[in-house]
Protein backbone atom coordinates (compact mmCIF):
# COMPACT_ATOMS: atom_id res chain seq x y z
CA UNK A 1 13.62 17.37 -30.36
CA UNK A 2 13.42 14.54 -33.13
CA UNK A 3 10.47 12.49 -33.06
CA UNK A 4 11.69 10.09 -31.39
CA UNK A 5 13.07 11.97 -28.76
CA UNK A 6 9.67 13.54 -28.03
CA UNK A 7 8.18 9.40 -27.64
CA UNK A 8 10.74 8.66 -25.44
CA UNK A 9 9.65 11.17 -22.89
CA UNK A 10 7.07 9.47 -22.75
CA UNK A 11 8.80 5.95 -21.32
CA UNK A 12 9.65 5.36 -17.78
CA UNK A 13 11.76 2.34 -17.26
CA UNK A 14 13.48 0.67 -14.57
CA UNK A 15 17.51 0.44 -13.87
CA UNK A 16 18.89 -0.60 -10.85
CA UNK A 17 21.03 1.66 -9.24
CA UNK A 18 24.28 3.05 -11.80
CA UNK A 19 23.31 3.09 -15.61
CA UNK A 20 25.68 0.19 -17.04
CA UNK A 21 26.40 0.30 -20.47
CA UNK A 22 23.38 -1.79 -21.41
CA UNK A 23 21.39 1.05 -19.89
CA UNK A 24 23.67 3.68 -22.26
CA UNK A 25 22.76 1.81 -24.99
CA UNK A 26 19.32 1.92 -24.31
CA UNK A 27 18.47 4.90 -23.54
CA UNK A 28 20.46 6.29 -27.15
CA UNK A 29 18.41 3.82 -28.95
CA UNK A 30 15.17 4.70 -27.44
CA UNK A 31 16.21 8.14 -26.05
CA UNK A 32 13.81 7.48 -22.97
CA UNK A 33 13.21 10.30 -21.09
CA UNK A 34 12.78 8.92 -17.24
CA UNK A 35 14.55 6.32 -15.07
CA UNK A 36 13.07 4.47 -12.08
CA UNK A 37 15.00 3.16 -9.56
CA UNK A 38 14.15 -0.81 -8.63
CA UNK A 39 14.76 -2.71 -6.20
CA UNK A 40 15.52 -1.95 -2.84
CA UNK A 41 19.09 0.31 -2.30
CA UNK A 42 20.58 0.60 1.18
CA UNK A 43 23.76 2.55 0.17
CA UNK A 44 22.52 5.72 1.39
CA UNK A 45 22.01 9.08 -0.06
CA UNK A 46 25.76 9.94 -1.13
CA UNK A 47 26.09 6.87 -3.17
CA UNK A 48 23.01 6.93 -4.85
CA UNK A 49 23.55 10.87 -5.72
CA UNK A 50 26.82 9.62 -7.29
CA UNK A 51 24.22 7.06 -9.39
CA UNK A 52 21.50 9.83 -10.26
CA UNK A 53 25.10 11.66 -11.23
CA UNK A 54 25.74 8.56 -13.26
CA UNK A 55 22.17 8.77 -14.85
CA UNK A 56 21.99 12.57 -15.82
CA UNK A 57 25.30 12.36 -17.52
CA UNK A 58 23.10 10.40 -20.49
CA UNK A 59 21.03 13.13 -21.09
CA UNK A 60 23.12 14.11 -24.55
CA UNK A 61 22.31 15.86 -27.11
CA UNK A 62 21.58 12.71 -29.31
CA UNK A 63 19.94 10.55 -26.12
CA UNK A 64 17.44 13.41 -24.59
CA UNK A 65 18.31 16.82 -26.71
CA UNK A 66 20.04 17.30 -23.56
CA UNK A 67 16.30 17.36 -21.71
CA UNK A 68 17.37 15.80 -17.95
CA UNK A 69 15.92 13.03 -16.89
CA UNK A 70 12.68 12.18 -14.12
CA UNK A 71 14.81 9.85 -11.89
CA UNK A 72 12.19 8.09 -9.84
CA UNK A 73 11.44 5.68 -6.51
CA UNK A 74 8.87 4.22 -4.79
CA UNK A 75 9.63 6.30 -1.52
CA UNK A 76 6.08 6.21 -0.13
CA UNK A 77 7.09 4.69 3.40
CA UNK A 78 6.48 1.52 5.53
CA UNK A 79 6.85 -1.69 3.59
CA UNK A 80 7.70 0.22 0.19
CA UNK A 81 10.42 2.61 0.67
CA UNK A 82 12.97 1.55 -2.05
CA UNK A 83 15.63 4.24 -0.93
CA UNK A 84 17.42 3.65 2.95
CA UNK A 85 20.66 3.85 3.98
CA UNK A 86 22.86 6.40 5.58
CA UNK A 87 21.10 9.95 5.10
CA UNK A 88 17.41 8.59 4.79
CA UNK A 89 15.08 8.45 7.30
CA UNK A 90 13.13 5.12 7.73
CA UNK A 91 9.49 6.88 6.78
CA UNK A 92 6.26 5.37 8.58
CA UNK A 93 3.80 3.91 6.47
CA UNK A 94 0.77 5.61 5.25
CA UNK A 95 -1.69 4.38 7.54
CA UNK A 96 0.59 5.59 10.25
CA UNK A 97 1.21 9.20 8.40
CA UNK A 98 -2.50 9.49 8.44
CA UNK A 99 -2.60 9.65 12.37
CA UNK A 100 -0.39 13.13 11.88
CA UNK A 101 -1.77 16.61 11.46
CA UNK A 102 -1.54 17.43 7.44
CA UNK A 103 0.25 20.38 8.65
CA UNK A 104 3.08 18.06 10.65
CA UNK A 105 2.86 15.20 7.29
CA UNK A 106 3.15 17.94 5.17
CA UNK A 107 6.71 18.89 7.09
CA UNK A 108 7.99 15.58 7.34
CA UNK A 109 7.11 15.05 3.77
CA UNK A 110 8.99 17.85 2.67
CA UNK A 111 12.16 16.69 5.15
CA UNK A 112 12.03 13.17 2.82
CA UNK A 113 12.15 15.00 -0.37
CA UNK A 114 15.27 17.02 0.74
CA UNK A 115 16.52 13.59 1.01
CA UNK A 116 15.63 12.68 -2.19
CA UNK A 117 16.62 15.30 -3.63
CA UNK A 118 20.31 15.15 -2.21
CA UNK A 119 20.41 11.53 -3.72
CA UNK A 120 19.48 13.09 -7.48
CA UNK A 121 15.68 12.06 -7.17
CA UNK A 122 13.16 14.09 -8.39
CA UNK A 123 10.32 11.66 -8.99
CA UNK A 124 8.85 10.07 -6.04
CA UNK A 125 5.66 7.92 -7.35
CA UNK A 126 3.89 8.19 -4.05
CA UNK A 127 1.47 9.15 -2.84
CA UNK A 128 -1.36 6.36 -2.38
CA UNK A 129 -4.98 7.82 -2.55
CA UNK A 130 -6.89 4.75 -2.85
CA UNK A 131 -9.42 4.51 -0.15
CA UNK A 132 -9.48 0.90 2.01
CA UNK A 133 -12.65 0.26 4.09
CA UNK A 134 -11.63 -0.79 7.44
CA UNK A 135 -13.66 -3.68 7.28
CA UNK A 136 -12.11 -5.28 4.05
CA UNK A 137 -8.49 -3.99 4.75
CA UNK A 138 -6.53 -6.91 5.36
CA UNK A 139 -8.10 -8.54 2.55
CA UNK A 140 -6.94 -5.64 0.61
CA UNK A 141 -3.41 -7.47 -1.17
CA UNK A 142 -2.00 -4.28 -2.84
CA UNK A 143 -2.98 -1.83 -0.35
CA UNK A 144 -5.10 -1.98 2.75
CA UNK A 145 -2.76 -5.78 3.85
CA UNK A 146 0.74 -3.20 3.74
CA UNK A 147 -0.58 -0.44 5.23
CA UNK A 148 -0.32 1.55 2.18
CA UNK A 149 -3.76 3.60 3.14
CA UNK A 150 -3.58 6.88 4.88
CA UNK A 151 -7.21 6.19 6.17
CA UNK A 152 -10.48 4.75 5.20
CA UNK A 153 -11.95 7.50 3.96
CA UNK A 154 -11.82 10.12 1.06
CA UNK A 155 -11.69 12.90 3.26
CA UNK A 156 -8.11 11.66 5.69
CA UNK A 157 -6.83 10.09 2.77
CA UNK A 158 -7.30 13.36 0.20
CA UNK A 159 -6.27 15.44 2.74
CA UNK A 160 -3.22 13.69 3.92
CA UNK A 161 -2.40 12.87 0.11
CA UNK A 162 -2.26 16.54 -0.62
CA UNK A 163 -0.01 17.24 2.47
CA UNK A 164 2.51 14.45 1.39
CA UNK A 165 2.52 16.24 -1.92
CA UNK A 166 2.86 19.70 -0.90
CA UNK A 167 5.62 18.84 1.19
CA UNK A 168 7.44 16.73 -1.39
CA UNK A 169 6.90 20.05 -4.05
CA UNK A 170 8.55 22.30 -1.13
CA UNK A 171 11.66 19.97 -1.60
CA UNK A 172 11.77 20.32 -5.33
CA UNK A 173 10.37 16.76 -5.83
CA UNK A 174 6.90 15.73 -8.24
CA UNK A 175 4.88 13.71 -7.08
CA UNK A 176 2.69 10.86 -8.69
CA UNK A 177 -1.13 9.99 -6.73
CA UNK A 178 -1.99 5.93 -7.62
CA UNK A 179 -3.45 4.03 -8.12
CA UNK A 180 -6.41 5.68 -10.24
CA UNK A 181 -9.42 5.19 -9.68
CA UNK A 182 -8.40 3.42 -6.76
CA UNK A 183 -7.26 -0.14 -5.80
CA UNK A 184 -9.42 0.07 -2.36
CA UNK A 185 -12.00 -2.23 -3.50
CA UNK A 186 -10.55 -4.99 -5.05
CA UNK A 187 -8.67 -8.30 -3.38
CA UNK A 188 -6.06 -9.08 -5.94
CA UNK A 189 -2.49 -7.17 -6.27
CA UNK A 190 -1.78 -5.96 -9.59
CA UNK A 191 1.86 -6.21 -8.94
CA UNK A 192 1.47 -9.75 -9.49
CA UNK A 193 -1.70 -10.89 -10.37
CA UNK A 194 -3.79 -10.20 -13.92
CA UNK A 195 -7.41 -10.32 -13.89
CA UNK A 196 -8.16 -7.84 -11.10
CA UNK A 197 -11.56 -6.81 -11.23
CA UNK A 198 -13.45 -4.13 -9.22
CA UNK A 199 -17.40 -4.36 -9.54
CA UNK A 200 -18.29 -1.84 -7.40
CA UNK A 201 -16.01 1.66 -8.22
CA UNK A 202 -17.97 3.96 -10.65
CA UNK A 203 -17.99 7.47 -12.54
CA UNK A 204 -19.58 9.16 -9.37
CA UNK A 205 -18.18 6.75 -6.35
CA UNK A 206 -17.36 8.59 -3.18
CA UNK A 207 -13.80 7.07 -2.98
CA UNK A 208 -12.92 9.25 -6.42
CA UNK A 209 -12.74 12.55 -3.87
CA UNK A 210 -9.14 11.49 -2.91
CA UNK A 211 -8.00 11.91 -6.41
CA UNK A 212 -9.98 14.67 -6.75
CA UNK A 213 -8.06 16.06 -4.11
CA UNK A 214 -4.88 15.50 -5.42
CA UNK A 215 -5.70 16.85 -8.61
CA UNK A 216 -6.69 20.37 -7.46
CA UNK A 217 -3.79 20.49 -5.60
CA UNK A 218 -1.77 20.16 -9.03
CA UNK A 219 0.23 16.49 -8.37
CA UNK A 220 1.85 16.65 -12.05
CA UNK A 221 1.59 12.83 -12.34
CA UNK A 222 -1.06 9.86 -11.96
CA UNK A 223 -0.90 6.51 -12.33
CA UNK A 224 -3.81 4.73 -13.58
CA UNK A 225 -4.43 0.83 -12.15
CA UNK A 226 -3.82 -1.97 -13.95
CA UNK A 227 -7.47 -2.99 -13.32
CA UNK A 228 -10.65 -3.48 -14.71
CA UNK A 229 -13.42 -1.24 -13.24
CA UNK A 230 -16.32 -3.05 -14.45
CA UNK A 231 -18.78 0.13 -13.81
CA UNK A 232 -16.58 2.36 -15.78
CA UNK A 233 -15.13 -0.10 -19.00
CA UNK A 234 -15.84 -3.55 -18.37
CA UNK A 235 -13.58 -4.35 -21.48
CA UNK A 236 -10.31 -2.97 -20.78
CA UNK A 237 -8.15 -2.17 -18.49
CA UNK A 238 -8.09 1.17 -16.33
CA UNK A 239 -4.75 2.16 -18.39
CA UNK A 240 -5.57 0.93 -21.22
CA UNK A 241 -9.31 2.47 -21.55
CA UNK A 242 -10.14 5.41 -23.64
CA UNK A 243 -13.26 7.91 -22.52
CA UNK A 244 -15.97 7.42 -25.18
CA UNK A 245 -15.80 10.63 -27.01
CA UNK A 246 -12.25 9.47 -27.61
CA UNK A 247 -12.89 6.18 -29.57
C-alpha cells in the first residue's frame, strides 16, 4: 500500500445506499478504506447486498490495493436499526435485549448478523455499553430516553454487550462497543448537540466495567464519545484527548 492508501484505512465515511459516481470519485481520491451506511434503508436484504456488491467493486488496485472494504450500519435495534426491509428482522431495543438470557441474546444476535451479512455488511457499530441509572434515564437524550441501555448496571450491560458481540462474530460480523467511556451520565446528545459535559465519570468509575467487558472479549472496534469527561481531560474532547505520557 502507498501512503495514502494506508491513511485512508483509517476513514470511515457515510454513503447512502449504492456508491454513485461522486462516491467513485471519492473514494480514488482519498482511497478510504470503510463505508457506512446512513440513513434509514427499507429495501431489504437482497437489494442492499446488490449495494454492498456495488461498494466492494471500488476496492481497486489504485482505490484500496484491492484491500475490501468495512461496510457498516447502525443495526443495534429499537429506535436505531438503519437496515429493515424484506429479510431483516425488526430487532428489540437494548433495554429490551437485556431482559434475555446472554445465552438466548447471544443467539439472536448471531441470527441478525447472518442478516447482515447476506446484505454485504460486515461492520455493525453496535453494541451500546454505556451504563444509564434508572433514576436519570429518561433524562438521558442519547441513550437512556431511546432505550439504547441494556440495563443500569455494569454487570447486565457488560454481560449482555459481550453476548451481542459474540453472536454478531459467530455470523462473520465486527462489532464496535460506544460510546467510550460512556454517555450514561450526561443529559445532552452528541448527535446533535456540542458542549456535552460529564462531571462525574472518572479513571476508576464503576460504569468503565462494561467496556472492560467488551474489551476482554476482543470487540475489534470502539468508539470514543464526542464528550468532555471533566475528571479524565477537562480540555478536550473524549476523541480528541491524548493519555499524558503521549503528549
Amino acid at each position: 500500500m502507498s501512503e495514502a492508501q494506508r491513511v485512508g484505512q483509517l476513514f470511515l465515511v457515510g454513503i447512502a445506499g449504492a456508491p454513485t459516481a461522486e462516491v467513485a470519485r471519492a473514494v480514488g481520491t482519498y482511497h478510504f478504506g470503510s463505508l457506512l451506511w446512513e440513513g434509514t434503508s427499507t429495501a431489504g436484504v437482497a437489494a442492499d447486498r446488490q449495494d454492498s456488491q456495488a461498494i466492494q467493486a471500488l476496492a481497486s488496485s489504485a482505490a484500496t490495493a484491492k484491500v475490501r472494504f468495512f461496510i457498516a450500519a447502525n443495526q443495534e435495534g429499537g429506535q436505531v436499526q438503519e437496515l429493515q426491509g424484506p429479510g431483516f428482522s425488526a430487532i428489540p431495543s437494548a433495554l429490551a435485549q437485556g431482559q434475555l438470557s446472554a445465552a438466548e441474546l447471544q443467539r439472536q444476535a448471531a441470527a441478525w448478523g447472518r442478516e447482515l451479512r447476506s446484505a454485504g455488511v460486515n461492520l455493525d457499530l453496535a453494541p451500546v455499553m454505556d451504563v444509564v441509572p434508572s433514576a436519570t434515564a429518561s433524562q438521558n437524550a442519547p441513550v437512556g430516553a431511546l432505550q439504547r441501555e441494556f440495563g443500569h448496571n455494569p454487570q447486565t450491560t457488560g454481560a449482555h454487550g459481550v453476548a451481542f458481540i459474540r453472536g454478531m462474530k459467530q455470523a462473520g460480523v465486527a462489532t464496535t462497543a460506544k460510546h467510550f467511556p460512556g454517555l450514561g451520565q450526561v443529559a445532552g446528545n452528541t448527535d446533535f448537540s456540542s458542549g456535552v459535559v460529564d462531571t462525574t465519570t472518572g479513571p476508576k468509575s464503576p460504569y468503565l466495567k462494561s467496556f472492560q467487558s467488551a474489551m476482554k472479549a476482543d470487540v475489534p472496534f470502539v468508539m470514543v464519545a464526542l464528550a468532555t469527561y471533566t475528571r479524565i481531560d477537562p480540555h478536550h474532547l473524549a476523541a480528541t484527548s491524548w493519555p499524558p505520557e503521549a503528549t
